[in-house]
PDB file of N, CA and C in Angstrom:
ATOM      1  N   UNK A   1     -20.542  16.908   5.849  1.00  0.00           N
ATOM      2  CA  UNK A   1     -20.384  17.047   4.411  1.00  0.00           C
ATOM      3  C   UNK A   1     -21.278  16.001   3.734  1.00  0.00           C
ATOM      4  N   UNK A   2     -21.866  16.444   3.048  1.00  0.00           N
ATOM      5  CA  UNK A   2     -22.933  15.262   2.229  1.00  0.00           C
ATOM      6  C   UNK A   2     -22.295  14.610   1.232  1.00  0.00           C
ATOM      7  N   UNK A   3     -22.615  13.211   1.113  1.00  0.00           N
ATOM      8  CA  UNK A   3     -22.221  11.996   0.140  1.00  0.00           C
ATOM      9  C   UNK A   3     -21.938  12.806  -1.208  1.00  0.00           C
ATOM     10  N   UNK A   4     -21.201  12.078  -1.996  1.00  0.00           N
ATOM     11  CA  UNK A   4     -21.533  12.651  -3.212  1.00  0.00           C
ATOM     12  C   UNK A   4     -20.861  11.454  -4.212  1.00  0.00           C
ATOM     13  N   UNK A   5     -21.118  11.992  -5.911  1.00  0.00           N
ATOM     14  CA  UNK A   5     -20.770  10.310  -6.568  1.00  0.00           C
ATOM     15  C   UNK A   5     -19.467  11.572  -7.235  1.00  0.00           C
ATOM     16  N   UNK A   6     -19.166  10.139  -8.173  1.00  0.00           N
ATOM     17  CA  UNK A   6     -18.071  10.902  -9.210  1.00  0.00           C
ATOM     18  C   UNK A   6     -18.908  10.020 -10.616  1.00  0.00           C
ATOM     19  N   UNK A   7     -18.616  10.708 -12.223  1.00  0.00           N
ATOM     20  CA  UNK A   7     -18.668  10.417 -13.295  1.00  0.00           C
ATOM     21  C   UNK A   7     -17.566   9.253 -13.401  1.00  0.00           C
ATOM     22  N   UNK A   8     -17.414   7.906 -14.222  1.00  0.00           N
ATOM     23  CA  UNK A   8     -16.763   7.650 -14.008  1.00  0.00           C
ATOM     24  C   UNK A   8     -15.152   8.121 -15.017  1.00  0.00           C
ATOM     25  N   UNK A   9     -15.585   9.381 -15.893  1.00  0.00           N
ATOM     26  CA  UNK A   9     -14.725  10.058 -16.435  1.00  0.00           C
ATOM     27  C   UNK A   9     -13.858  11.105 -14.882  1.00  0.00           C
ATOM     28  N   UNK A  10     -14.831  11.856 -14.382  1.00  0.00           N
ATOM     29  CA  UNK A  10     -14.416  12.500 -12.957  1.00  0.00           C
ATOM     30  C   UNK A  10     -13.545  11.550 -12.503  1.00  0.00           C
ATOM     31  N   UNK A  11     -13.738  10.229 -12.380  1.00  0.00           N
ATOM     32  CA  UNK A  11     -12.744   9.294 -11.473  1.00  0.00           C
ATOM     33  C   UNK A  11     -11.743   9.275 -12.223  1.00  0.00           C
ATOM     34  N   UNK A  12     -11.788   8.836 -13.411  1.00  0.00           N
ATOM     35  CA  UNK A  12     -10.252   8.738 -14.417  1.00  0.00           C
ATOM     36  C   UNK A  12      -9.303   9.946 -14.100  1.00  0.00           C
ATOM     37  N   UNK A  13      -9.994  10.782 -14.482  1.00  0.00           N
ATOM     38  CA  UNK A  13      -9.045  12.811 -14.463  1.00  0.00           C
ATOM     39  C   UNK A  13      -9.020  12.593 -13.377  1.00  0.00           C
ATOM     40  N   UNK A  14      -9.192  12.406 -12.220  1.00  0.00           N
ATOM     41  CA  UNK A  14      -8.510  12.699 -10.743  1.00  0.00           C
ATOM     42  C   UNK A  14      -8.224  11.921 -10.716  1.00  0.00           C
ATOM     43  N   UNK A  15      -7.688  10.367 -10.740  1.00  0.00           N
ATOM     44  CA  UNK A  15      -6.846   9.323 -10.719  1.00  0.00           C
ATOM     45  C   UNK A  15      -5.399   9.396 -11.723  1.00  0.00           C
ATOM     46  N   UNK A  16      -5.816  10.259 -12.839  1.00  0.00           N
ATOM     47  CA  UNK A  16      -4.658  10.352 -13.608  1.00  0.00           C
ATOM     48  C   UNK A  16      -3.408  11.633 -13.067  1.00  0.00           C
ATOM     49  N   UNK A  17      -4.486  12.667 -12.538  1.00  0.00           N
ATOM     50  CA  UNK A  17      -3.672  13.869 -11.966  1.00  0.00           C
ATOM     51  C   UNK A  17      -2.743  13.473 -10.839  1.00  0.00           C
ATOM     52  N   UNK A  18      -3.613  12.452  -9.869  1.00  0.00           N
ATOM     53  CA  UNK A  18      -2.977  12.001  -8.623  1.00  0.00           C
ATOM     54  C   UNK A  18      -1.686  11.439  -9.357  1.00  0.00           C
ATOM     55  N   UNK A  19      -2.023  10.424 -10.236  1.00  0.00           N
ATOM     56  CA  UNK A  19      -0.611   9.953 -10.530  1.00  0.00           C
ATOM     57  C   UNK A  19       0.371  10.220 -11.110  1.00  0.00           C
ATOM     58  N   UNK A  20       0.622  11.452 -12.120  1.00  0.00           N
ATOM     59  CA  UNK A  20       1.652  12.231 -12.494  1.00  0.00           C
ATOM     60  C   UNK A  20       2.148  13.562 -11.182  1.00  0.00           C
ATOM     61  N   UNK A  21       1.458  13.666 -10.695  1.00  0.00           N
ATOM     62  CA  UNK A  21       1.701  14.633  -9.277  1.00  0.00           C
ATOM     63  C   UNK A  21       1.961  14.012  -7.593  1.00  0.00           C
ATOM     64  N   UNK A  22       2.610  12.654  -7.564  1.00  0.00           N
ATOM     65  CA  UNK A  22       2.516  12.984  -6.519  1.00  0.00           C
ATOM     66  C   UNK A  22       4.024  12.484  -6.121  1.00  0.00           C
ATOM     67  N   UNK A  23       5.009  11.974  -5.190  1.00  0.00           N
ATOM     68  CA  UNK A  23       6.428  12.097  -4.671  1.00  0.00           C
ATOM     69  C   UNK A  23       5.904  11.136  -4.190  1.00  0.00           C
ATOM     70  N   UNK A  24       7.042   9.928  -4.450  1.00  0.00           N
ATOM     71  CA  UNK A  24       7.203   8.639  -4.090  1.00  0.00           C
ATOM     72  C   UNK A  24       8.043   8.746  -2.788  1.00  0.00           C
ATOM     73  N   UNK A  25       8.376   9.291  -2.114  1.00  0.00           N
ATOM     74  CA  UNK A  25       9.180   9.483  -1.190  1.00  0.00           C
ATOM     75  C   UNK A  25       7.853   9.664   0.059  1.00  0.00           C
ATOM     76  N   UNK A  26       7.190  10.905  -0.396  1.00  0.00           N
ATOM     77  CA  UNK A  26       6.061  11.146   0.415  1.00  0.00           C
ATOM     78  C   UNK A  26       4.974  10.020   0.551  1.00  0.00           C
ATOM     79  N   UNK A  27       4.711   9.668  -0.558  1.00  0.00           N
ATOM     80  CA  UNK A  27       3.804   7.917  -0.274  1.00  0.00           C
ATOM     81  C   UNK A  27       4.796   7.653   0.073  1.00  0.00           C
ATOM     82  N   UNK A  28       5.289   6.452   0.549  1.00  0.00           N
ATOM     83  CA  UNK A  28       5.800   6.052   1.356  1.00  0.00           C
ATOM     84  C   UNK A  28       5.991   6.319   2.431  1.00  0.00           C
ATOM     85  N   UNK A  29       6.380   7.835   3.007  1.00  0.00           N
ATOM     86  CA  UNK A  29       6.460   7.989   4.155  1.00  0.00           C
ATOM     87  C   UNK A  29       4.766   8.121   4.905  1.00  0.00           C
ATOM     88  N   UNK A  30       3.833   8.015   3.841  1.00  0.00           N
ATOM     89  CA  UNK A  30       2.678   8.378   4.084  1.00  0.00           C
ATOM     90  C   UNK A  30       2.347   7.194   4.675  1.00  0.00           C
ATOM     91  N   UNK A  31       2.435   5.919   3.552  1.00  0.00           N
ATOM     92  CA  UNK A  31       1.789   4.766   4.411  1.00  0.00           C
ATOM     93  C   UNK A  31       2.827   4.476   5.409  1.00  0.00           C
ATOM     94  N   UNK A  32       4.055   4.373   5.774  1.00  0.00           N
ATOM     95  CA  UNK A  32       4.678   4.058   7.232  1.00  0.00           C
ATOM     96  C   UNK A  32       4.082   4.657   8.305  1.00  0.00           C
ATOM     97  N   UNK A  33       3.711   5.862   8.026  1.00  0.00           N
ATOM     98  CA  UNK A  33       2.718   6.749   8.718  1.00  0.00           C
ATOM     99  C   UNK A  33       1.546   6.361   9.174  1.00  0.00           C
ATOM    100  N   UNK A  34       0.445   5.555   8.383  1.00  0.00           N
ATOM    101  CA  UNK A  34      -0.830   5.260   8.389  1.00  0.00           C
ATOM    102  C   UNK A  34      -0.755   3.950   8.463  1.00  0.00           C
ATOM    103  N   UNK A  35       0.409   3.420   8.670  1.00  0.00           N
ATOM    104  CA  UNK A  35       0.735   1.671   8.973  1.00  0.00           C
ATOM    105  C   UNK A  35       0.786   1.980  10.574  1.00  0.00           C
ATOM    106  N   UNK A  36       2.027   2.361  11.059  1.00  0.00           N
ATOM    107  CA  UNK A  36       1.700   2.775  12.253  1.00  0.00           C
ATOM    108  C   UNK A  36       0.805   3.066  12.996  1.00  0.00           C
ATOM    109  N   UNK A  37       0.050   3.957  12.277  1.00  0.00           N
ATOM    110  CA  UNK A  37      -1.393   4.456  13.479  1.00  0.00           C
ATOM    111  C   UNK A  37      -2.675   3.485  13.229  1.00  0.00           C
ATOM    112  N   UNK A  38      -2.158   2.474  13.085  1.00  0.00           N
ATOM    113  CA  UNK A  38      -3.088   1.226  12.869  1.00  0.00           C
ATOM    114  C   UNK A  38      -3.930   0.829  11.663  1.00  0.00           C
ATOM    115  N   UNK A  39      -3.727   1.418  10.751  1.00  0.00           N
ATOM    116  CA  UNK A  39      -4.347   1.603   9.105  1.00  0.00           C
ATOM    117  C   UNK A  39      -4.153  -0.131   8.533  1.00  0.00           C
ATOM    118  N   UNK A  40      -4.717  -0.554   7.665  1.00  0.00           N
ATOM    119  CA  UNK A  40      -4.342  -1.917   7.215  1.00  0.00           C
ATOM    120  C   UNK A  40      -3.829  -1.525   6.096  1.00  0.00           C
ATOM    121  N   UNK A  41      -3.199  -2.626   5.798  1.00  0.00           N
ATOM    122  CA  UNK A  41      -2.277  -1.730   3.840  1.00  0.00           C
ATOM    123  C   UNK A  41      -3.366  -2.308   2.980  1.00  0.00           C
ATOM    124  N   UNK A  42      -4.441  -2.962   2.845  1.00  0.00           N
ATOM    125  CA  UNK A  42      -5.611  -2.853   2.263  1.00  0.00           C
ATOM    126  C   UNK A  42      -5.997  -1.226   2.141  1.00  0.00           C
ATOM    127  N   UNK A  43      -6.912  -0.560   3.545  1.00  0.00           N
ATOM    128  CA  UNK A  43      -7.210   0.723   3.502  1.00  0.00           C
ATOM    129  C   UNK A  43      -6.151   1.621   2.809  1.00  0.00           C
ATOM    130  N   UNK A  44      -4.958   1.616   3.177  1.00  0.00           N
ATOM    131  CA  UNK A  44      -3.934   2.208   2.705  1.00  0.00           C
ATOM    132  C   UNK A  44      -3.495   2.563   1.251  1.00  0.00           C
ATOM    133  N   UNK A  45      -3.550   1.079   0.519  1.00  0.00           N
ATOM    134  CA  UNK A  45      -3.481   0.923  -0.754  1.00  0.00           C
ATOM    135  C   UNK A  45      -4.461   1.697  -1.584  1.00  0.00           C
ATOM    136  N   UNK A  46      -6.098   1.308  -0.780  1.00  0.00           N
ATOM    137  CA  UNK A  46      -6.555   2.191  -1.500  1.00  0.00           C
ATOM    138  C   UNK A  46      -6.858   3.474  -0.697  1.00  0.00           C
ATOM    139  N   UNK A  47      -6.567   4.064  -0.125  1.00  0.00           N
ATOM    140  CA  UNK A  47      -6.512   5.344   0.158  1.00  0.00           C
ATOM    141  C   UNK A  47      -5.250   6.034  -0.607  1.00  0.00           C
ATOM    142  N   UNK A  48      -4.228   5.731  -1.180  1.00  0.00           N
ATOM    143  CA  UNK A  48      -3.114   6.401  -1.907  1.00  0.00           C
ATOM    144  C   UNK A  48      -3.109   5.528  -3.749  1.00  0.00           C
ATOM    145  N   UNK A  49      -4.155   5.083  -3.839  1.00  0.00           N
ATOM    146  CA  UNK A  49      -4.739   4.294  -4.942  1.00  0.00           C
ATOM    147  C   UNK A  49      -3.567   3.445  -5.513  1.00  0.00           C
ATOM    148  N   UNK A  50      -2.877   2.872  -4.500  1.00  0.00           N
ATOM    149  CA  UNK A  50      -1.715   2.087  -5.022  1.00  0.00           C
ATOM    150  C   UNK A  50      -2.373   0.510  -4.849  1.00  0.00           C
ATOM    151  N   UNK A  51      -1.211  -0.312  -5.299  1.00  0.00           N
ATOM    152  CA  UNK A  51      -1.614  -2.021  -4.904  1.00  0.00           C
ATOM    153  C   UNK A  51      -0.756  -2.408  -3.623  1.00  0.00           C
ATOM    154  N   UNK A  52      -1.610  -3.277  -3.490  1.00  0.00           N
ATOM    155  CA  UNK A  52      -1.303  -3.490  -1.816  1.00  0.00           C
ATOM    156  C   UNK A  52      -0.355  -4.300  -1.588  1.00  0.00           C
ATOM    157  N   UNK A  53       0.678  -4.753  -2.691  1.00  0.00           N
ATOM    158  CA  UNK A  53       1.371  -4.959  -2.852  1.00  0.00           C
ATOM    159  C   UNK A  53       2.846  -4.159  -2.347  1.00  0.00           C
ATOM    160  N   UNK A  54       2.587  -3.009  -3.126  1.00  0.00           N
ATOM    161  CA  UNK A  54       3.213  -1.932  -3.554  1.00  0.00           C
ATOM    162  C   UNK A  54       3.525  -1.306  -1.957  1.00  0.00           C
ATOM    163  N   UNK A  55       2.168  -1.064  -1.059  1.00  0.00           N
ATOM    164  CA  UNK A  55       2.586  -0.655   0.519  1.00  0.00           C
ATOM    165  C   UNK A  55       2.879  -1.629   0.913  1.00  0.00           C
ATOM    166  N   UNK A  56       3.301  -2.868   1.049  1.00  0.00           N
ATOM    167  CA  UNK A  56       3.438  -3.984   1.820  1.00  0.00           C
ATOM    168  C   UNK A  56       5.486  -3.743   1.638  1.00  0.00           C
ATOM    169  N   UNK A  57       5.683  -3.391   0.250  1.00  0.00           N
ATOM    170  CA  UNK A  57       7.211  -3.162  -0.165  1.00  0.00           C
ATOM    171  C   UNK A  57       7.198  -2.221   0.152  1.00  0.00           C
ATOM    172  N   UNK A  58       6.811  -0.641   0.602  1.00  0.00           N
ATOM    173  CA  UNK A  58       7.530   0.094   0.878  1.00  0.00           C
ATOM    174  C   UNK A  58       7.362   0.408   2.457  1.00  0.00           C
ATOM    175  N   UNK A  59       6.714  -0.289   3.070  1.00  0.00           N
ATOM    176  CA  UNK A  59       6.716  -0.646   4.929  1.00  0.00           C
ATOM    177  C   UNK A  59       7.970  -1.745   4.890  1.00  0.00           C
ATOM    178  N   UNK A  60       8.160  -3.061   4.161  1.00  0.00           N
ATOM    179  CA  UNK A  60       9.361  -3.076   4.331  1.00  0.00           C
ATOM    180  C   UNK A  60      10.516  -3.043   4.159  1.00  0.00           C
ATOM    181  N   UNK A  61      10.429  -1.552   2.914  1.00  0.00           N
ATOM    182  CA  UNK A  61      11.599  -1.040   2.946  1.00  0.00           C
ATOM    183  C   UNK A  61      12.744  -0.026   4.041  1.00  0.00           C
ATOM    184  N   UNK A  62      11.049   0.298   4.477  1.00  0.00           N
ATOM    185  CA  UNK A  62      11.463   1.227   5.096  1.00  0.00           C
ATOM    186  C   UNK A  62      11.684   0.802   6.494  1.00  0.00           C
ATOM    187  N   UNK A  63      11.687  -0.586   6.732  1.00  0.00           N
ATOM    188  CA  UNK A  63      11.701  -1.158   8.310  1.00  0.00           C
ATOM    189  C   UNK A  63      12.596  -1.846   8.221  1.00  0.00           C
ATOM    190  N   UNK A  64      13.342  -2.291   7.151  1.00  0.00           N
ATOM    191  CA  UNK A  64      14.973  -2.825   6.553  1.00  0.00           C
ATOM    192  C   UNK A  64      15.856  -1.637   6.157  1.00  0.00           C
ATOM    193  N   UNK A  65      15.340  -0.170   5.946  1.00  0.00           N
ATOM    194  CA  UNK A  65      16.547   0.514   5.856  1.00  0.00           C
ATOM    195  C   UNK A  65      16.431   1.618   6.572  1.00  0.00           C
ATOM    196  N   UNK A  66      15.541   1.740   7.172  1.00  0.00           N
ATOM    197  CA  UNK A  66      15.058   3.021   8.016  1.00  0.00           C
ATOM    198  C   UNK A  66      15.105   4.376   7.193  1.00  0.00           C
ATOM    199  N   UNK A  67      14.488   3.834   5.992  1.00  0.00           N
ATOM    200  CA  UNK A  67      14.554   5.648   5.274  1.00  0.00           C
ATOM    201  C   UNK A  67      13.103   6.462   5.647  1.00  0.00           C
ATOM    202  N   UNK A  68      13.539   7.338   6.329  1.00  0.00           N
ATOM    203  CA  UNK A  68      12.575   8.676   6.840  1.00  0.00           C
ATOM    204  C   UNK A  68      13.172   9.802   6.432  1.00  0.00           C
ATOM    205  N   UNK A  69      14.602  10.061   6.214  1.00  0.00           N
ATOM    206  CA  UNK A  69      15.273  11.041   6.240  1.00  0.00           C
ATOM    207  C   UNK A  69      14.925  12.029   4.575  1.00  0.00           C
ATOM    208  N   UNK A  70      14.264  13.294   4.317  1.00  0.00           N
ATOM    209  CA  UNK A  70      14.444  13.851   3.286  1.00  0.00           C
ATOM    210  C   UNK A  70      14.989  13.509   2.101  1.00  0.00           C
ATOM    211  N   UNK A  71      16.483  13.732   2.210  1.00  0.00           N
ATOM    212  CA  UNK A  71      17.570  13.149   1.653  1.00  0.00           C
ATOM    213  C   UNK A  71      17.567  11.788   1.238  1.00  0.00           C
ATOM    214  N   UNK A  72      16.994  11.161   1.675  1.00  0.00           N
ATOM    215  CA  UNK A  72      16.828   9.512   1.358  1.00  0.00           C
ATOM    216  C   UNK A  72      15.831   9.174   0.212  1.00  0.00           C
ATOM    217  N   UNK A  73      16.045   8.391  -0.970  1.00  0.00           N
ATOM    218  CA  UNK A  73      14.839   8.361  -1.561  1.00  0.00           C
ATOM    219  C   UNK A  73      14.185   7.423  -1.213  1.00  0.00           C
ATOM    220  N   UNK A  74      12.987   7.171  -1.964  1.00  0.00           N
ATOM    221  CA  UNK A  74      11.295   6.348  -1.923  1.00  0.00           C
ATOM    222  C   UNK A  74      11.608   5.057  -2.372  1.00  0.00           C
ATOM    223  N   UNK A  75      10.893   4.040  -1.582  1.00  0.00           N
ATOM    224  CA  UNK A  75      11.265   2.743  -2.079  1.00  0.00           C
ATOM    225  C   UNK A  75      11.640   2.620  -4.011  1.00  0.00           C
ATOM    226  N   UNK A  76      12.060   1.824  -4.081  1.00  0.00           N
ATOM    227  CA  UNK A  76      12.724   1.972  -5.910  1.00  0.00           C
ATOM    228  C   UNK A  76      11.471   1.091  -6.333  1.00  0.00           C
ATOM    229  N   UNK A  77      11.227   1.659  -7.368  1.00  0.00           N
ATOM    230  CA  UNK A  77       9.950   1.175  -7.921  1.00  0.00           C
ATOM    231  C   UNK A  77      10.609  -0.146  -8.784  1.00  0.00           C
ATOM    232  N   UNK A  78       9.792  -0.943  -9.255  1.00  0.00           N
ATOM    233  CA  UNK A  78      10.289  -2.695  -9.619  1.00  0.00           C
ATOM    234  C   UNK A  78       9.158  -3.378 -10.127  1.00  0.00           C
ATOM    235  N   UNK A  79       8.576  -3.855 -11.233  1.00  0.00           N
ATOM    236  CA  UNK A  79       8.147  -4.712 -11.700  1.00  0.00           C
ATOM    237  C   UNK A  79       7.929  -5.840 -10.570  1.00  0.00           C
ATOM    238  N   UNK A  80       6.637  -6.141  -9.842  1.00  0.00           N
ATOM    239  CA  UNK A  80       6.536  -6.952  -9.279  1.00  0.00           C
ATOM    240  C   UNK A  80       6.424  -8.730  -9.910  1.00  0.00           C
ATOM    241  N   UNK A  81       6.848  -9.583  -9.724  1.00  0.00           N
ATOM    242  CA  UNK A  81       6.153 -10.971 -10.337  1.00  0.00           C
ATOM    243  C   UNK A  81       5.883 -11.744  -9.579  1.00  0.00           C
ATOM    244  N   UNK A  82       4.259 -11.615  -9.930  1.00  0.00           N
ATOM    245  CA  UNK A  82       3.881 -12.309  -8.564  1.00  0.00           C
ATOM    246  C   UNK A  82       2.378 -12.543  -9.586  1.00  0.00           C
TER     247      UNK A  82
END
């Protein structure tokens, strides 16, 4: 597949879509996923355009409560201060 750029309007509209569309349950289970198979939560963060913050709390949420299960929700989102 050949390189290609984005406008940096193109980047905004697909950064804004990603973020009203996507299940906090599923990120999360995404990066536990891509933490595991050896991913750094740098790559991670920005591969799901979050702060690396943000995967660092929901790897250990999910390794303090073991939520994988459907039924279970996505780390609780929180004002970080830091």
């Amino acid at each position: 597949m050949p390189k290609f750029t984005l406008t940096r309007q193109q980047k905004h509209q697909l950064e804004t879509q990603h973020k009203k569309s996507r299940d906090a349950r599923e990120r999360d289970r995404i990066a536990v996923l891509l933490r595991s198979e050896g991913w750094t939560t740098k790559a991670i963060a920005q591969a799901l355009r979050l702060h690396e913050t943000s995967i660092i709390r929901h790897i250990d949420h999910f390794l303090s409560k073991a939520q994988l299960k459907p039924e279970n929700s996505g780390s609780e989102g929180r004002a970080l201060n830091r």
